[in-house]
C-alpha atoms as a PDB file:
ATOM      1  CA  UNK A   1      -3.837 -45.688 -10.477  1.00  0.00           C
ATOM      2  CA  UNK A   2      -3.469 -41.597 -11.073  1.00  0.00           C
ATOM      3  CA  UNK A   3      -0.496 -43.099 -13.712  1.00  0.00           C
ATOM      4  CA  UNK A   4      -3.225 -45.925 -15.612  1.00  0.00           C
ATOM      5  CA  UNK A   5      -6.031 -42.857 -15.576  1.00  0.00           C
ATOM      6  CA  UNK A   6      -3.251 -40.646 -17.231  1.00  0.00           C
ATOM      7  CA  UNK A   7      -2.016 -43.384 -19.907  1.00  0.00           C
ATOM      8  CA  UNK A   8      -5.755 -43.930 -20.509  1.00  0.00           C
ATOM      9  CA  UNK A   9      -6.308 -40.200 -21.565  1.00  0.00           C
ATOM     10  CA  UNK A  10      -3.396 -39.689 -23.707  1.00  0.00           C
ATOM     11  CA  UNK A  11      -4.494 -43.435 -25.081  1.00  0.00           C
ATOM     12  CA  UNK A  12      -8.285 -41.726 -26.197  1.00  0.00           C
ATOM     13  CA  UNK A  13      -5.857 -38.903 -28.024  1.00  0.00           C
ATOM     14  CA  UNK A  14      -4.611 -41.571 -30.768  1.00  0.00           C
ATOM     15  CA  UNK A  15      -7.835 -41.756 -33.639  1.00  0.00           C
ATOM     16  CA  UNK A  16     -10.139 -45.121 -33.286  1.00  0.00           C
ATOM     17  CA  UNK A  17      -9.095 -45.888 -36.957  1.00  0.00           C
ATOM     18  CA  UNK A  18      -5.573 -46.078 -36.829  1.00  0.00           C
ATOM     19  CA  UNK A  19      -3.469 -49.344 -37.651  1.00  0.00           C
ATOM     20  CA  UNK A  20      -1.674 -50.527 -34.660  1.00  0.00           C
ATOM     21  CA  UNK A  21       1.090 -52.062 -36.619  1.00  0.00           C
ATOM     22  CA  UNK A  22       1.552 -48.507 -37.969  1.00  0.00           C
ATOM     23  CA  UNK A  23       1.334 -46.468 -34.880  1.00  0.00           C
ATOM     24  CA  UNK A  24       4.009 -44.808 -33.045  1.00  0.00           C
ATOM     25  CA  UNK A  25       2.815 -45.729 -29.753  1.00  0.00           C
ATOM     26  CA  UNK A  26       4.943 -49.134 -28.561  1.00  0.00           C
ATOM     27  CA  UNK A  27       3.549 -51.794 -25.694  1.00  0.00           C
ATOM     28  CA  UNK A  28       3.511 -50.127 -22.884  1.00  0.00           C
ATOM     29  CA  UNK A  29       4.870 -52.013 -19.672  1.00  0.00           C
ATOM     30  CA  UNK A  30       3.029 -52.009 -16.439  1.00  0.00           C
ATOM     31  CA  UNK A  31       5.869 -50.262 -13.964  1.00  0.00           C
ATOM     32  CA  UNK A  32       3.989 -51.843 -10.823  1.00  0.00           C
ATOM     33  CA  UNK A  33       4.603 -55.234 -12.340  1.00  0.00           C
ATOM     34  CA  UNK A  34       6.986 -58.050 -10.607  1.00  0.00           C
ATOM     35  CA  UNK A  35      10.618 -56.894 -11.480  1.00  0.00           C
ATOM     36  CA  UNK A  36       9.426 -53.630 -12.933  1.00  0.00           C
ATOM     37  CA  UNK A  37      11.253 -50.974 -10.367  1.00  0.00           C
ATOM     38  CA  UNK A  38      11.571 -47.036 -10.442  1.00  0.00           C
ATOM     39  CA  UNK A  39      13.531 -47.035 -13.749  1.00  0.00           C
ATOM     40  CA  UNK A  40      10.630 -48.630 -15.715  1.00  0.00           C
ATOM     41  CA  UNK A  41       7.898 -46.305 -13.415  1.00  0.00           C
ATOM     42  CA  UNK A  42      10.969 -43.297 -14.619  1.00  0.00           C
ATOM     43  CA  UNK A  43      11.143 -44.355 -18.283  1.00  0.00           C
ATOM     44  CA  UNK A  44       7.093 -44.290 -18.771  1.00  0.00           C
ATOM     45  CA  UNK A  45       6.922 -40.451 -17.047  1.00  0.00           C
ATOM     46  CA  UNK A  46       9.482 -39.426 -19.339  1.00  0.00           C
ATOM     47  CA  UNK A  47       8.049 -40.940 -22.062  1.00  0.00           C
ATOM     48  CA  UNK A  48       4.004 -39.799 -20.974  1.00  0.00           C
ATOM     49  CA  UNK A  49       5.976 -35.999 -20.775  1.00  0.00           C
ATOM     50  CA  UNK A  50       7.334 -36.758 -24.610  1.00  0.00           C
ATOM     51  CA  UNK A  51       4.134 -37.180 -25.696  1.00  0.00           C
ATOM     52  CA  UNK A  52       2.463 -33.983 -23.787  1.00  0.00           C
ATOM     53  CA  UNK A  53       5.342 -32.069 -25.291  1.00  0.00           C
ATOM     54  CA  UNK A  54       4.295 -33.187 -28.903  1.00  0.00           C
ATOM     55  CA  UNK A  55       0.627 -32.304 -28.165  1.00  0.00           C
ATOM     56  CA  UNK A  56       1.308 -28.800 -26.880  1.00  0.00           C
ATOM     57  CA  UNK A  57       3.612 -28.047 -30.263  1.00  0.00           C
ATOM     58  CA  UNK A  58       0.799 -28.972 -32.443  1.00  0.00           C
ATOM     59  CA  UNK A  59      -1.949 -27.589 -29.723  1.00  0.00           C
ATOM     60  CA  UNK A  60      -3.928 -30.628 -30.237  1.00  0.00           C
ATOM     61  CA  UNK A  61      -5.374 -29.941 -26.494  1.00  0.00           C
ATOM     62  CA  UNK A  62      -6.122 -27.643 -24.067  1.00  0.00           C
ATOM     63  CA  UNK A  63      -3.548 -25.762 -22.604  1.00  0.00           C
ATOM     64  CA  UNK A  64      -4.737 -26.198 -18.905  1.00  0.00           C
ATOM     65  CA  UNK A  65      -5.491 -29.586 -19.477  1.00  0.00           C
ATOM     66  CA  UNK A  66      -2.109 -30.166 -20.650  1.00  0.00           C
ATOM     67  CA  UNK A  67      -0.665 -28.948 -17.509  1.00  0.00           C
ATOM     68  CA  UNK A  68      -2.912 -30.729 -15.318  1.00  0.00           C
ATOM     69  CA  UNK A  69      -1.647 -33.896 -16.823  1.00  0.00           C
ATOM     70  CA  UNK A  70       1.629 -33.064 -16.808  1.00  0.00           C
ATOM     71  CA  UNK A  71       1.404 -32.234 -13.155  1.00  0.00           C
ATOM     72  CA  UNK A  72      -0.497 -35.560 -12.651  1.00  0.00           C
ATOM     73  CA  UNK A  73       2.580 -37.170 -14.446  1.00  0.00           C
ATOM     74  CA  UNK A  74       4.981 -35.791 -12.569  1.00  0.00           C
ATOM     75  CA  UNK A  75       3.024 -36.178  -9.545  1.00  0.00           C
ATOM     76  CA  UNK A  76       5.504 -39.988  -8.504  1.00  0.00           C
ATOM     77  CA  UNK A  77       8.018 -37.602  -8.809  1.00  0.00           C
ATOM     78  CA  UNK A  78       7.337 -34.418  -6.878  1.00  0.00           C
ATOM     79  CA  UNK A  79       7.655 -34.232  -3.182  1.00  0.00           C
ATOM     80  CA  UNK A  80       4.208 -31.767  -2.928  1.00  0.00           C
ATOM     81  CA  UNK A  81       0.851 -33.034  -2.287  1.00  0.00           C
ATOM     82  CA  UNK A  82      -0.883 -31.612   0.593  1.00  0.00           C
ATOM     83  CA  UNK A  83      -2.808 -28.293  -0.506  1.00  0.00           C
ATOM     84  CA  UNK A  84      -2.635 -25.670   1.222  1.00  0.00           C
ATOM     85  CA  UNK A  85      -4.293 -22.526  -1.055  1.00  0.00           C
ATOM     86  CA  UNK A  86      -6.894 -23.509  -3.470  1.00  0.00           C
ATOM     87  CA  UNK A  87      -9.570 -20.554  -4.575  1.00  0.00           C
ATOM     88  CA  UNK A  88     -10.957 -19.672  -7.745  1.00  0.00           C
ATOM     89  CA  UNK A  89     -12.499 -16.452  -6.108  1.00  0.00           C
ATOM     90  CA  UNK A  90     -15.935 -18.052  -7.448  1.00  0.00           C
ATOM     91  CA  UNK A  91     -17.336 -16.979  -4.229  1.00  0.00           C
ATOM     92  CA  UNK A  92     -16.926 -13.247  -5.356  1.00  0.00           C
ATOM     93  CA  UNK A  93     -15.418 -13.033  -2.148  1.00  0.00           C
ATOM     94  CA  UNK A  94     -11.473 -12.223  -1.600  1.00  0.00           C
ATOM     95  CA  UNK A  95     -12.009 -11.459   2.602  1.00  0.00           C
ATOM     96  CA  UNK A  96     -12.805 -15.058   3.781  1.00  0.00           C
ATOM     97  CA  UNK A  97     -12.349 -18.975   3.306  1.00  0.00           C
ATOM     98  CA  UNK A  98      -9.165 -18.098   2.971  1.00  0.00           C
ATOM     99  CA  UNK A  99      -8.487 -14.346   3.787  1.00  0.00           C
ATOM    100  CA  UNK A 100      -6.888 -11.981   1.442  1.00  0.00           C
ATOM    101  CA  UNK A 101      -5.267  -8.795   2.897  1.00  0.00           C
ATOM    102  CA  UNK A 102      -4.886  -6.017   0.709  1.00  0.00           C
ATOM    103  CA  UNK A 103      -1.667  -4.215   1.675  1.00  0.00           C
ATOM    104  CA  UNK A 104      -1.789  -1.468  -1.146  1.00  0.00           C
ATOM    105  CA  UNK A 105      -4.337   0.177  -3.886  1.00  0.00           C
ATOM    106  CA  UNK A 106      -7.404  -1.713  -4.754  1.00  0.00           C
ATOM    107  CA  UNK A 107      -9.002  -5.118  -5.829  1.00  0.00           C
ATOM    108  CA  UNK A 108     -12.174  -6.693  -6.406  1.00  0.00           C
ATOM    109  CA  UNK A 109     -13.776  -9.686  -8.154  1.00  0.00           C
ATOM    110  CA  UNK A 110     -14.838  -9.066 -11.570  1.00  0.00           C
ATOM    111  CA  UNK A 111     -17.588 -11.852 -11.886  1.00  0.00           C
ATOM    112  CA  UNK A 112     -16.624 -14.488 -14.064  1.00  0.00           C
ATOM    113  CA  UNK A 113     -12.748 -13.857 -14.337  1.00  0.00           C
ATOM    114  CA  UNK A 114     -11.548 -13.817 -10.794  1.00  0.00           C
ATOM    115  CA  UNK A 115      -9.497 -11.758  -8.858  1.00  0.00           C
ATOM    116  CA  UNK A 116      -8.500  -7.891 -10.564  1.00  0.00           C
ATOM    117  CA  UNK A 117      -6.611  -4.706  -9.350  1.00  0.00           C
ATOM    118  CA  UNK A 118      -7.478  -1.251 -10.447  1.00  0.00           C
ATOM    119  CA  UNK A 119      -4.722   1.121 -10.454  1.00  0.00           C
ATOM    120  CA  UNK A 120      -5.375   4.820  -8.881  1.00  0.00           C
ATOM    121  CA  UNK A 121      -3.022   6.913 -10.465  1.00  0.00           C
ATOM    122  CA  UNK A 122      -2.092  10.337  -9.004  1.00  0.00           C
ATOM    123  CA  UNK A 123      -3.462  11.705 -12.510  1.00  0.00           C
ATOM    124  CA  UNK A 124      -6.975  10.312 -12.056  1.00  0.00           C
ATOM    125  CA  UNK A 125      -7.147  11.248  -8.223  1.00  0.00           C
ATOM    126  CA  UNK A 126      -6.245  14.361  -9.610  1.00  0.00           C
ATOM    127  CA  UNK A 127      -9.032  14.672 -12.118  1.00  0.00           C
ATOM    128  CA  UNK A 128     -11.642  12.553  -9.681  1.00  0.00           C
ATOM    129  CA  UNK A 129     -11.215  15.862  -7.101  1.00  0.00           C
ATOM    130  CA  UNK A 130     -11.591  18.252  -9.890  1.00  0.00           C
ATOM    131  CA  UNK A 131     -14.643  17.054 -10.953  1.00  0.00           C
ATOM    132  CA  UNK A 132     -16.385  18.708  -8.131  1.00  0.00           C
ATOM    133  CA  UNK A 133     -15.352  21.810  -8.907  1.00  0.00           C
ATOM    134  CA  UNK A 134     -16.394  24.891 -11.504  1.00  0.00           C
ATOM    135  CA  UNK A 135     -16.417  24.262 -14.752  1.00  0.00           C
ATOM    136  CA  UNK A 136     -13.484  26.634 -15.579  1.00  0.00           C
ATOM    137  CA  UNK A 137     -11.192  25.127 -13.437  1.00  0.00           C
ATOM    138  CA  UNK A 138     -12.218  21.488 -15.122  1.00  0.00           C
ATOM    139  CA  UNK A 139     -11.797  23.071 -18.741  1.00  0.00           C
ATOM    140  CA  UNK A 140      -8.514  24.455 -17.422  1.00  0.00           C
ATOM    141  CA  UNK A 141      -7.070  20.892 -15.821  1.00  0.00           C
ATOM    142  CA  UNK A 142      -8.211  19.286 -19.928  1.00  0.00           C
ATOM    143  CA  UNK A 143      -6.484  21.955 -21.373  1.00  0.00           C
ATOM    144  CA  UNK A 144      -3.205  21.528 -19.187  1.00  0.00           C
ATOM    145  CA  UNK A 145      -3.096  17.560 -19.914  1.00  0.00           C
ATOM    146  CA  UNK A 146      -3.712  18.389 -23.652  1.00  0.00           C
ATOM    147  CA  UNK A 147      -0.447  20.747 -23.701  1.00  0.00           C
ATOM    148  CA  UNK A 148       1.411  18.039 -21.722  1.00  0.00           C
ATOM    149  CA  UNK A 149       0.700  15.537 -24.573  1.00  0.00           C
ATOM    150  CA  UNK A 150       1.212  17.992 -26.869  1.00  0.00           C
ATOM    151  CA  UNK A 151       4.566  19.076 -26.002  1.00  0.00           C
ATOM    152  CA  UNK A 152       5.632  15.755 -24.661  1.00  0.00           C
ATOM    153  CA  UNK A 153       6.092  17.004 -21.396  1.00  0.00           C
ATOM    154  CA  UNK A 154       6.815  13.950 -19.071  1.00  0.00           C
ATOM    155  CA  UNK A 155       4.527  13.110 -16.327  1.00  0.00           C
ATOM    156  CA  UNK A 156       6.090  12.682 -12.857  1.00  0.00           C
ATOM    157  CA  UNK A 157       3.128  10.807 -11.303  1.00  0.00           C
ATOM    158  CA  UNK A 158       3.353   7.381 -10.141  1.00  0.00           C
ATOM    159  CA  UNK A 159       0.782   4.595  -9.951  1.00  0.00           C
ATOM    160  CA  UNK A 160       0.090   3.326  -6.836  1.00  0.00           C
ATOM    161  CA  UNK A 161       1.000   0.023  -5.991  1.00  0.00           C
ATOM    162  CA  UNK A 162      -0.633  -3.002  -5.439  1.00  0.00           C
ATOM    163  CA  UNK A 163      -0.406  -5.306  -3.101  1.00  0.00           C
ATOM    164  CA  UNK A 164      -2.292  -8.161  -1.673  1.00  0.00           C
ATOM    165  CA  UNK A 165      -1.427 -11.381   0.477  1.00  0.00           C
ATOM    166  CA  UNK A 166      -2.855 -14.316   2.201  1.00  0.00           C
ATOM    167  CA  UNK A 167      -1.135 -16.008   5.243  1.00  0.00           C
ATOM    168  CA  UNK A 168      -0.775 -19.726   4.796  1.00  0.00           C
ATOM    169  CA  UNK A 169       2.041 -22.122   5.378  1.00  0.00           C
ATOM    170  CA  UNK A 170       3.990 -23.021   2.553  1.00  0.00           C
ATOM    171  CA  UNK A 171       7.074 -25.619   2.880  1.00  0.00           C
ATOM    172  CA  UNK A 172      10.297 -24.714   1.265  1.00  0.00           C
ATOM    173  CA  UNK A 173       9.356 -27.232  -1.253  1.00  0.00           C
ATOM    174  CA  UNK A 174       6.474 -25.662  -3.102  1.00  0.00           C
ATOM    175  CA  UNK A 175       4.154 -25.891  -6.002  1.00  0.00           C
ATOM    176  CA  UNK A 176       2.194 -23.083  -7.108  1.00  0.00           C
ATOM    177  CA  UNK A 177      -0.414 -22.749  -9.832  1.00  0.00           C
ATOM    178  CA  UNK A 178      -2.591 -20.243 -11.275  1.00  0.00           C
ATOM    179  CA  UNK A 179      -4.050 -18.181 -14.593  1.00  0.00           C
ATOM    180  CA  UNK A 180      -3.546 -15.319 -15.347  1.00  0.00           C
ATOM    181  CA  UNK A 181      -5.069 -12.624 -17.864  1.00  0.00           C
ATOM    182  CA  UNK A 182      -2.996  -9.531 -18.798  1.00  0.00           C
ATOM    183  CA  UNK A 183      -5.390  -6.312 -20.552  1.00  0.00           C
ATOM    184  CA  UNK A 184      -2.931  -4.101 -20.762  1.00  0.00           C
ATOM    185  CA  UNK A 185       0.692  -3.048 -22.692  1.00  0.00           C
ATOM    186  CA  UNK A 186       3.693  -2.162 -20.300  1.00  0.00           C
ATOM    187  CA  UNK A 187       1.978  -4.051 -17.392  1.00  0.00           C
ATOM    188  CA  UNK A 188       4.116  -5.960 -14.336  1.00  0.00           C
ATOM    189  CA  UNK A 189       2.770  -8.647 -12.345  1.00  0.00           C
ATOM    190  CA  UNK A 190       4.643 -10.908  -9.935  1.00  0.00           C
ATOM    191  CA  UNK A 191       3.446 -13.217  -7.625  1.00  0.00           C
ATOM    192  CA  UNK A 192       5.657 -14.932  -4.469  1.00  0.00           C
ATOM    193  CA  UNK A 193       6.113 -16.719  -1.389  1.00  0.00           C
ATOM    194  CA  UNK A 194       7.376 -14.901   2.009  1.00  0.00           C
ATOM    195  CA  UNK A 195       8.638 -14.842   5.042  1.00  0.00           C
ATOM    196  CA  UNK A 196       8.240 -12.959   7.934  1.00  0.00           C
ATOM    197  CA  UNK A 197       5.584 -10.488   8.997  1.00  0.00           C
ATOM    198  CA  UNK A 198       5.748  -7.324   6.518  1.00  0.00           C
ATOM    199  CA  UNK A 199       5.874 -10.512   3.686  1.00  0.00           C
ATOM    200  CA  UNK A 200       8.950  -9.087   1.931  1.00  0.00           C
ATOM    201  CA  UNK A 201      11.146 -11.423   2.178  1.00  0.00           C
ATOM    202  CA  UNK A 202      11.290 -14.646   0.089  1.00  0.00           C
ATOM    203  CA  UNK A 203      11.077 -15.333  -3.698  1.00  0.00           C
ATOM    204  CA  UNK A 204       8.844 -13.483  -6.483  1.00  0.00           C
ATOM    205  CA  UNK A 205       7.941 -14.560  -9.772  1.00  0.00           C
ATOM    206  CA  UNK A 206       7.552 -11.561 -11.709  1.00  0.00           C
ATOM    207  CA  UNK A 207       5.932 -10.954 -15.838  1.00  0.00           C
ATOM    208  CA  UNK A 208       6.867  -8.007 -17.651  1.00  0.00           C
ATOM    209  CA  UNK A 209       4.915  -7.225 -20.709  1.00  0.00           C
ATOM    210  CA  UNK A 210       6.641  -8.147 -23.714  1.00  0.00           C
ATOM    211  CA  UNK A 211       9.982  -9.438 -22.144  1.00  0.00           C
ATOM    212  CA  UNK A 212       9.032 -12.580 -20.016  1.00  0.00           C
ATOM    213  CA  UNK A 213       9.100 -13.698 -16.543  1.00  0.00           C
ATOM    214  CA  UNK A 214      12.236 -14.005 -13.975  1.00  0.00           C
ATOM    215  CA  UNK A 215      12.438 -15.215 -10.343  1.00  0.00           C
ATOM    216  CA  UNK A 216      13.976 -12.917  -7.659  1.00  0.00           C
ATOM    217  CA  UNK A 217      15.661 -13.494  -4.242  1.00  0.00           C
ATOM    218  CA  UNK A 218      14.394 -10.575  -1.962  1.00  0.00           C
ATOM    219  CA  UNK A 219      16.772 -11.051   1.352  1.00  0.00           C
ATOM    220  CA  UNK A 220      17.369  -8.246   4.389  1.00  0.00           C
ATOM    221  CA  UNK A 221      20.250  -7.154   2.020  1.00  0.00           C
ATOM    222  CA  UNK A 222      18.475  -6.500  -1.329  1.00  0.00           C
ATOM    223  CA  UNK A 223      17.157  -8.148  -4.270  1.00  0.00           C
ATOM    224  CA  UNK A 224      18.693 -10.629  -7.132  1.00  0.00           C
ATOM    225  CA  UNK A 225      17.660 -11.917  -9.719  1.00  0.00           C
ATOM    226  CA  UNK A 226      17.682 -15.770 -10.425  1.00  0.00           C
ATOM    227  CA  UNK A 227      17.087 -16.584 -13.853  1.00  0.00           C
ATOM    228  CA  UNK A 228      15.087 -14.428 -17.172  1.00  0.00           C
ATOM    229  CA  UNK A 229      13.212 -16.132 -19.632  1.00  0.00           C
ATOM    230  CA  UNK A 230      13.087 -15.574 -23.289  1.00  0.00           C
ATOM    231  CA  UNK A 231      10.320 -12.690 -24.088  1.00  0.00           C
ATOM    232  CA  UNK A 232       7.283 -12.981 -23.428  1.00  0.00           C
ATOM    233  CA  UNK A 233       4.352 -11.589 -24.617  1.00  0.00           C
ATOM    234  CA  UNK A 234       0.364 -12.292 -23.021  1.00  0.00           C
ATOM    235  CA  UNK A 235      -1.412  -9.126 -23.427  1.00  0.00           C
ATOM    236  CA  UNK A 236      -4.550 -11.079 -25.351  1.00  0.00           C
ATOM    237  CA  UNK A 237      -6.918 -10.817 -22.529  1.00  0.00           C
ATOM    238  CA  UNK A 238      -6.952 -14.606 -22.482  1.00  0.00           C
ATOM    239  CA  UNK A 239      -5.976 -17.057 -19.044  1.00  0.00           C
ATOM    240  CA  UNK A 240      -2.707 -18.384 -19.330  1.00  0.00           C
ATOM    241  CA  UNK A 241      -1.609 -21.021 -17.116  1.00  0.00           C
ATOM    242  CA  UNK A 242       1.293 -20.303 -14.834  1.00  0.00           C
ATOM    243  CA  UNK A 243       3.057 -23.274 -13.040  1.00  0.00           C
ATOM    244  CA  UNK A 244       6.048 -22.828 -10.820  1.00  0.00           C
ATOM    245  CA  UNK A 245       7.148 -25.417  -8.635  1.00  0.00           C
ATOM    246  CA  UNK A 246      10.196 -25.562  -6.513  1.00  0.00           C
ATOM    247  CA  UNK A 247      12.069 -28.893  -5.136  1.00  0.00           C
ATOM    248  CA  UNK A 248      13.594 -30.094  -1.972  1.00  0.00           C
ATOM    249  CA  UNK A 249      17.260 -29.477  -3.497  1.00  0.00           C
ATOM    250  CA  UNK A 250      16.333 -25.830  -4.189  1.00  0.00           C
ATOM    251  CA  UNK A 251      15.693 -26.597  -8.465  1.00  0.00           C
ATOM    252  CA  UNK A 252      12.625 -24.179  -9.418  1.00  0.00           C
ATOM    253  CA  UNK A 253      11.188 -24.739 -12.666  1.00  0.00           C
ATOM    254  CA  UNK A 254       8.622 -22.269 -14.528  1.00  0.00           C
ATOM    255  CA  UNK A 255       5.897 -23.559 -17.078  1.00  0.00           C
ATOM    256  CA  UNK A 256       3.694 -20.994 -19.310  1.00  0.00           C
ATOM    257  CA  UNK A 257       1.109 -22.954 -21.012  1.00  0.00           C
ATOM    258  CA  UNK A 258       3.019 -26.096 -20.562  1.00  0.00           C
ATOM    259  CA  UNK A 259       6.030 -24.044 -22.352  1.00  0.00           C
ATOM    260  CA  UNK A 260       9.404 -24.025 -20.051  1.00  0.00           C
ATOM    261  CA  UNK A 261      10.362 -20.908 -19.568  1.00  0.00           C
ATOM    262  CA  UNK A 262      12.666 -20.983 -16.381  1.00  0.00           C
ATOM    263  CA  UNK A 263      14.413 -24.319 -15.211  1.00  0.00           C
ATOM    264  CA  UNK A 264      17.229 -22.962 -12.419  1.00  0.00           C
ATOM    265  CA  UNK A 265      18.190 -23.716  -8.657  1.00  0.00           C
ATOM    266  CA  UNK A 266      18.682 -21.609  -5.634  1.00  0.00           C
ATOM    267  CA  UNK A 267      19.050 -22.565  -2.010  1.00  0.00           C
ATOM    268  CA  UNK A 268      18.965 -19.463  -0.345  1.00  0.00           C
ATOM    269  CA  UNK A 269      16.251 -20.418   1.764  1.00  0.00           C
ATOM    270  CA  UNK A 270      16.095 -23.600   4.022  1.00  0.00           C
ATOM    271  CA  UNK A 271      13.198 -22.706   6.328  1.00  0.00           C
ATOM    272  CA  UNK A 272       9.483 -22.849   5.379  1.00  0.00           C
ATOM    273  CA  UNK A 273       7.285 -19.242   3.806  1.00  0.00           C
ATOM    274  CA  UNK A 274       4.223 -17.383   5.691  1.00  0.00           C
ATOM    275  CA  UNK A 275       2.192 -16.610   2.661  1.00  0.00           C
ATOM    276  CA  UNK A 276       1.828 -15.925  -0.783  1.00  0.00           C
ATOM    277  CA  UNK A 277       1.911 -12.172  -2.124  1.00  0.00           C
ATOM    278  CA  UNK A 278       0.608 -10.452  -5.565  1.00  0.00           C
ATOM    279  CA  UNK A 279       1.587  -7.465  -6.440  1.00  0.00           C
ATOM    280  CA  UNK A 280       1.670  -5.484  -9.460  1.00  0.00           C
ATOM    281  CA  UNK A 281       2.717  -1.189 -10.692  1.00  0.00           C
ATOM    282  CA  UNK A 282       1.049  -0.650 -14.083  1.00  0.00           C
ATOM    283  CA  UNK A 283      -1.186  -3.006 -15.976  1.00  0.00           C
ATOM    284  CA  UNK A 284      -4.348  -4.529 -15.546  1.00  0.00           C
ATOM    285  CA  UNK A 285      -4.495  -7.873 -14.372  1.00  0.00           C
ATOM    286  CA  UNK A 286      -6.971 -10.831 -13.393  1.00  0.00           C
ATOM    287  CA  UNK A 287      -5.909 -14.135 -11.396  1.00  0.00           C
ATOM    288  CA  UNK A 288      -8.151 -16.776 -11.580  1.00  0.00           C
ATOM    289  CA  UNK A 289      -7.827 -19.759  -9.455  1.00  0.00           C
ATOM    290  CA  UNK A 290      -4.414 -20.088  -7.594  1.00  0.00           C
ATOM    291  CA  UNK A 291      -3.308 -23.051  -5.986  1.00  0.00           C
ATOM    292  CA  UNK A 292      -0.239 -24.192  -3.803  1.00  0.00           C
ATOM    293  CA  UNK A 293       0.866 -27.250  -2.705  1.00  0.00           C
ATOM    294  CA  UNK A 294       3.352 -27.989  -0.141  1.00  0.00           C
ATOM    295  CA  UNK A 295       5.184 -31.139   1.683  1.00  0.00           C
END
């Protein structure tokens, strides 16, 4: 039935005036008909993908939507469909129903977007104490930072990290969806499932401004990285939708606005995750809605 609702919205797509004898669409087969099988229910998924791929090239939709029908598509095909996240952060809420833990820096809801960070630099905790104090020692901290920029003298201070997780069983076979809005240049986000109580372990997704998105392997021994992408570049303070899903036989695939960017396979781990994790160094990001799916 979830296949017949998503032939009959790709069907409203095609114009009301168009000649059928000159249309590219053929008869379409019912694959739960006598004699039909799994190649015919195969052949119309690939097919139903073709045609998503031709409407995201000429944007003729939503890409969200786009997505969601692919993902309904695929869905004979995919091994995940019990939920096990799903919040929009609607609620303004990131402490309950489900719990968020914030491990590092700050967050908070910005109402109508969704979940943000802010990044405390050392710089601003600097200035943020020195604002309480004479004005000749203020005038004297503006001055300093003026010379700095001045003379190009490089800053040694770090931003503080960011870090937040929720504990929630994932299966080794995982789907994991969710938009994201980048506001700043020279930002890095990444997003993961864990193991293990101190949630380092596992895999990370991770978006660098201007260069794409690549998958790590963070094991007891170090880090690795799985596959890169071709550059990337969403600093438009726009919601992009992220999908990355990850199969029984270890094959992990990455979608950006329906757009592949990462199709790769790793088996490093067998057993199931603890959580998900975000986490990001410089930049200014917003998540709004994640969801994950397991088996």
């Amino acid at each position: 039935m979830r296949l017949i609702a998503a032939l009959f919205v790709i069907a409203c797509l095609v114009p009301a005036s168009a000649d059928a004898q000159n249309s590219r669409y053929s008869t379409w087969s019912d694959p739960s008909g006598a004699g039909a099988g799994g190649q015919t229910l195969d052949a119309f998924i690939e097919k139903l993908n073709k045609l998503i791929d031709d409407a995201e090239k000429a944007k003729a939709a939503d890409p969200v939507f786009l997505q969601d029908l692919r993902n309904l598509a695929n869905g004979a095909k995919t091994p995940w469909n019990t939920v096990v996240l799903d919040d929009s952060f609607a609620d303004g809420n990131f402490t309950a129903n489900p719990v968020w833990e914030v491990k590092s820096g700050e967050y908070f809801i910005e109402t109508g977007w969704g979940l943000r960070n802010r990044l405390i630099t050392a710089v601003q905790e600097n200035q943020q104490q020195q604002s309480g104090n004479s004005g000749d020692e203020l005038a004297k901290a503006i001055l300093g930072t003026i010379l700095k920029r001045a003379t190009k003298t490089p800053t040694t201070q770090q931003p503080t990290s960011n870090i937040i997780l929720t504990r929630v069983p994932v299966s080794n076979a995982f789907a994991l969806d969710f938009e994201l809005s980048s506001w700043e240049p020279d930002g890095m986000f990444d997003i993961g499932v864990f193991q293990g109580q101190d949630a380092n372990i596992g895999y990370r997704l991770l978006y660098a401004s201007g260069k794409g998105v690549q998958i790590h392997r963070i094991g007891s021994s170090g880090s690795s990285v799985i596959a890169t992408s071709e550059p990337l570049t969403l600093e438009d303070k726009k919601f992009h939708a992220v999908s990355w899903t990850r199969g029984t036989d270890g094959t992990m695939r990455v979608t950006v606005d329906g757009t592949e960017m990462i199709a790769t396979s790793d088996r490093a781990f067998s057993d199931p995750f603890d959580g998900i994790r975000l986490s990001n160094t410089t930049g200014d990001f917003i998540v709004k809605r994640i969801t994950a799916k397991g088996i």
